[in-house]
C-alpha atoms as a PDB file:
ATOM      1  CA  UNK A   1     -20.685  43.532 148.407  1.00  0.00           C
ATOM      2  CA  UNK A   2     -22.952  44.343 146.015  1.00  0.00           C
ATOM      3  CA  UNK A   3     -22.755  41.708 143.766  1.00  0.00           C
ATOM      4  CA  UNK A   4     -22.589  39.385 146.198  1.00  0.00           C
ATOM      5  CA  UNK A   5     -26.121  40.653 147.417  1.00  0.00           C
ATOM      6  CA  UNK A   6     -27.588  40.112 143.825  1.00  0.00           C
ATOM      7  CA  UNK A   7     -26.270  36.472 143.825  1.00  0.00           C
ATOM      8  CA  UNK A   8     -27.468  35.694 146.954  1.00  0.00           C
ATOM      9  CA  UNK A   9     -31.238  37.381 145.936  1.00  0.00           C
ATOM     10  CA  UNK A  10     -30.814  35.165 142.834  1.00  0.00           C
ATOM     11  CA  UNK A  11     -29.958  32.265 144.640  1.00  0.00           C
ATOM     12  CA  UNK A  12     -33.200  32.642 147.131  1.00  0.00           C
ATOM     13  CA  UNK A  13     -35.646  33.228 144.559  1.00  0.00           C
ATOM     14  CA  UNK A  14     -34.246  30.147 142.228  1.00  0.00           C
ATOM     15  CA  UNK A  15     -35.172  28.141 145.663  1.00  0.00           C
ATOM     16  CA  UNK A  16     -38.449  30.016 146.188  1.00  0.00           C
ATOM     17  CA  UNK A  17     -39.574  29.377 143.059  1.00  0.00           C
ATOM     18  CA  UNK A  18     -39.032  25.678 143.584  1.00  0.00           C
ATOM     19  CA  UNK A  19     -40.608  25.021 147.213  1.00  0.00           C
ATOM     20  CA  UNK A  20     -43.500  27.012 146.016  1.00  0.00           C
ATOM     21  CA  UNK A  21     -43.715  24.880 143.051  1.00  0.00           C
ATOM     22  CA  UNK A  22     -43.395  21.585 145.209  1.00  0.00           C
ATOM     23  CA  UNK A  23     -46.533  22.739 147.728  1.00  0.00           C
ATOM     24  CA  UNK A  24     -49.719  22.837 146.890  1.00  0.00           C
ATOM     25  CA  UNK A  25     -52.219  25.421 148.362  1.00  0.00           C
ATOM     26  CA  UNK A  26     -55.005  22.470 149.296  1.00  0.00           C
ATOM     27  CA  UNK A  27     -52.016  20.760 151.578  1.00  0.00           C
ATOM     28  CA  UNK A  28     -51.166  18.466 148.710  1.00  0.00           C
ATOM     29  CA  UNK A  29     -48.814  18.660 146.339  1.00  0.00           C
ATOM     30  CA  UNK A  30     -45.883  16.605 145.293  1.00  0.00           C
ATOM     31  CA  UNK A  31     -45.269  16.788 149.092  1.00  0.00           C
ATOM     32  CA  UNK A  32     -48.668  14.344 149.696  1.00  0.00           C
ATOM     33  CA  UNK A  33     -47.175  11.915 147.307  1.00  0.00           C
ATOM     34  CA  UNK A  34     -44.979  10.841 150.253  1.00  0.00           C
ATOM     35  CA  UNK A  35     -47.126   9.788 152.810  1.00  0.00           C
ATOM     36  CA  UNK A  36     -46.077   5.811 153.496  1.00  0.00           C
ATOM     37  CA  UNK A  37     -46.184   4.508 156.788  1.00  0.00           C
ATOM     38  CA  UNK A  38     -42.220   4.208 156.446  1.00  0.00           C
ATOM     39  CA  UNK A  39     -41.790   7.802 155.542  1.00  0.00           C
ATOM     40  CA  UNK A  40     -39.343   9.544 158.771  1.00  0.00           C
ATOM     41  CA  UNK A  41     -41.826  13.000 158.143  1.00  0.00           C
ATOM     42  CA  UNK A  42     -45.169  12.788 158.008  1.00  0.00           C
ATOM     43  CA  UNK A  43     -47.096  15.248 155.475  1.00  0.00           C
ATOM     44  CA  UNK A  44     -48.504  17.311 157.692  1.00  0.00           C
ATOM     45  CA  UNK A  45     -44.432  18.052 159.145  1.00  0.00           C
ATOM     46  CA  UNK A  46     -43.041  18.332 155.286  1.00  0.00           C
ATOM     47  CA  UNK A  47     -45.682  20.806 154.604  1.00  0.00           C
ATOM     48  CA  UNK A  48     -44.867  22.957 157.835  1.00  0.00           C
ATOM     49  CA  UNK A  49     -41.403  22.324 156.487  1.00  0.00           C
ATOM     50  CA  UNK A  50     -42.311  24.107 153.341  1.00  0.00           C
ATOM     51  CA  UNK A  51     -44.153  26.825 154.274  1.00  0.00           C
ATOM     52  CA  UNK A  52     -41.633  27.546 156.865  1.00  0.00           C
ATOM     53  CA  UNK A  53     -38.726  27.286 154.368  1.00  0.00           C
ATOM     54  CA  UNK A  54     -41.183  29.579 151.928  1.00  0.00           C
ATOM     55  CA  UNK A  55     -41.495  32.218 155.074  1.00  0.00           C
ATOM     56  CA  UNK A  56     -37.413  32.104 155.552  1.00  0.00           C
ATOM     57  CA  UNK A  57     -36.141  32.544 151.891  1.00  0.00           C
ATOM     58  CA  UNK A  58     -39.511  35.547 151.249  1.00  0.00           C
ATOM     59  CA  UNK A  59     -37.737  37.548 154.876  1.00  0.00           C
ATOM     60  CA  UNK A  60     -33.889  36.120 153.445  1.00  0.00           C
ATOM     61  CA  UNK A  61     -34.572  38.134 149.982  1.00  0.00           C
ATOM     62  CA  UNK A  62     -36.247  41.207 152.388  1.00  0.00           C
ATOM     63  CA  UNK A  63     -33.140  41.415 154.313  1.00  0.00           C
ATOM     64  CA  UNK A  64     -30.914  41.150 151.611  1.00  0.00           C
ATOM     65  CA  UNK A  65     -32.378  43.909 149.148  1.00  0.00           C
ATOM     66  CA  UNK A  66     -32.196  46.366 151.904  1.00  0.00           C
ATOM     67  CA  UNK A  67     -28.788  45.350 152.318  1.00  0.00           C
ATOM     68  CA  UNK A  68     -28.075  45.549 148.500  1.00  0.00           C
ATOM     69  CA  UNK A  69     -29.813  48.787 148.156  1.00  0.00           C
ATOM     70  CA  UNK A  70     -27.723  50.446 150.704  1.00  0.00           C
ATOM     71  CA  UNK A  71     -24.273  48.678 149.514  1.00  0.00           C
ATOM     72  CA  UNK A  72     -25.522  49.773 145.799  1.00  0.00           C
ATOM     73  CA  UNK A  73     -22.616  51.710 144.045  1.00  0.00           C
ATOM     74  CA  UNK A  74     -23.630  55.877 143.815  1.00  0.00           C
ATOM     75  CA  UNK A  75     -22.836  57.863 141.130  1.00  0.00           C
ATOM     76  CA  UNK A  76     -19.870  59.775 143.271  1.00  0.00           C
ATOM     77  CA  UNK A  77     -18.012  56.394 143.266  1.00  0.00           C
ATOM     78  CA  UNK A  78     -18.730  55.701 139.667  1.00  0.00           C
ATOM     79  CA  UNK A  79     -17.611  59.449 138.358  1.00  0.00           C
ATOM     80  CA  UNK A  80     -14.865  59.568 140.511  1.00  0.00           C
ATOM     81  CA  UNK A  81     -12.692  61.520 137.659  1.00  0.00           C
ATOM     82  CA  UNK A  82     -10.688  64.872 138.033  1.00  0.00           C
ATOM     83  CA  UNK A  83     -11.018  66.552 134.475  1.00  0.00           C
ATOM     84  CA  UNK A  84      -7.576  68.167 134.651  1.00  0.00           C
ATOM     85  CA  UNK A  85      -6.021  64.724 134.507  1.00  0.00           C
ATOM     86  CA  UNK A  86      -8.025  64.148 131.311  1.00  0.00           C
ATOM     87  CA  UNK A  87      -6.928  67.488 129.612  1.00  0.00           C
ATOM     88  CA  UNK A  88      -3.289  66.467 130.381  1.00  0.00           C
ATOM     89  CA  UNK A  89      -3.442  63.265 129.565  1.00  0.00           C
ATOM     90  CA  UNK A  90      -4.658  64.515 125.631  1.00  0.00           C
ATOM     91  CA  UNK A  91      -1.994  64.671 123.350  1.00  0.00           C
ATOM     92  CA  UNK A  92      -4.588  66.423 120.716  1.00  0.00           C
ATOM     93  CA  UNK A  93      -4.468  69.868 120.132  1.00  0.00           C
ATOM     94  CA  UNK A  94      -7.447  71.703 120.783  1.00  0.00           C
ATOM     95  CA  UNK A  95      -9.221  73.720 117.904  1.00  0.00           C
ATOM     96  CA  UNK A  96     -12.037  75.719 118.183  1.00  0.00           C
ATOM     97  CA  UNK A  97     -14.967  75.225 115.208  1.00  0.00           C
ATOM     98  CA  UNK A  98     -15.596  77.878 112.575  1.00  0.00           C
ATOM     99  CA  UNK A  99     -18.438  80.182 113.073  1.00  0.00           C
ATOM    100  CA  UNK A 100     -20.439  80.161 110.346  1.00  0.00           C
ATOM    101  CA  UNK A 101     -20.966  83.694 108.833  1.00  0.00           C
ATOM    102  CA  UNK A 102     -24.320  85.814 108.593  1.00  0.00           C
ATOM    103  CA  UNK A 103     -26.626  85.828 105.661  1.00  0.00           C
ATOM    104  CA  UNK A 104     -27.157  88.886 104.381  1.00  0.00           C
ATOM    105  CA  UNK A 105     -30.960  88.993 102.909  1.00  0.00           C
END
């Protein structure tokens, strides 16, 4: 679920990053470029179109990080190991270290 989320954040802001790139803040744009009299949208509906599409994919990438932070993996899910299965498991004996002796001065 999580990763999913992540793709689908990456995925958004790939697109974001383009639309933004195609407006222009002055209603221009590569958007203006297509303004013949043939055109099926006009340029004042492709820009709506793009600001709209920019407002969707911002609240899109909103919805999905709060979905992502609360399908995000916790640490008791991650560390879910029982230590006496380790310790049999272990074929190694165990030795304890040397102490290391006192100087006398």
């Amino acid at each position: 679920m999580y990763l999913l989320c992540v793709i689908l954040i990456v995925l958004a802001s790939v697109l974001m990053c383009g639309i933004v790139l195609i407006q222009n803040s002055k209603g221009g744009g590569l958007a203006a470029g297509f303004a013949s009299s043939n055109q099926i949208m006009g340029v004042r509906k492709t820009t709506d179109f793009l600001e709209k599409a920019t407002w969707s994919l911002a609240a899109l990438m909103v919805v999905i990080s709060v979905i992502a932070a609360y399908a995000l993996p916790t640490e008791t899910a991650i560390m879910d190991v029982n230590p006496t299965k380790i310790e049999n498991t272990l074929d190694v004996p165990v030795v304890e270290a040397p102490v290391a002796e006192e100087v006398a001065q």
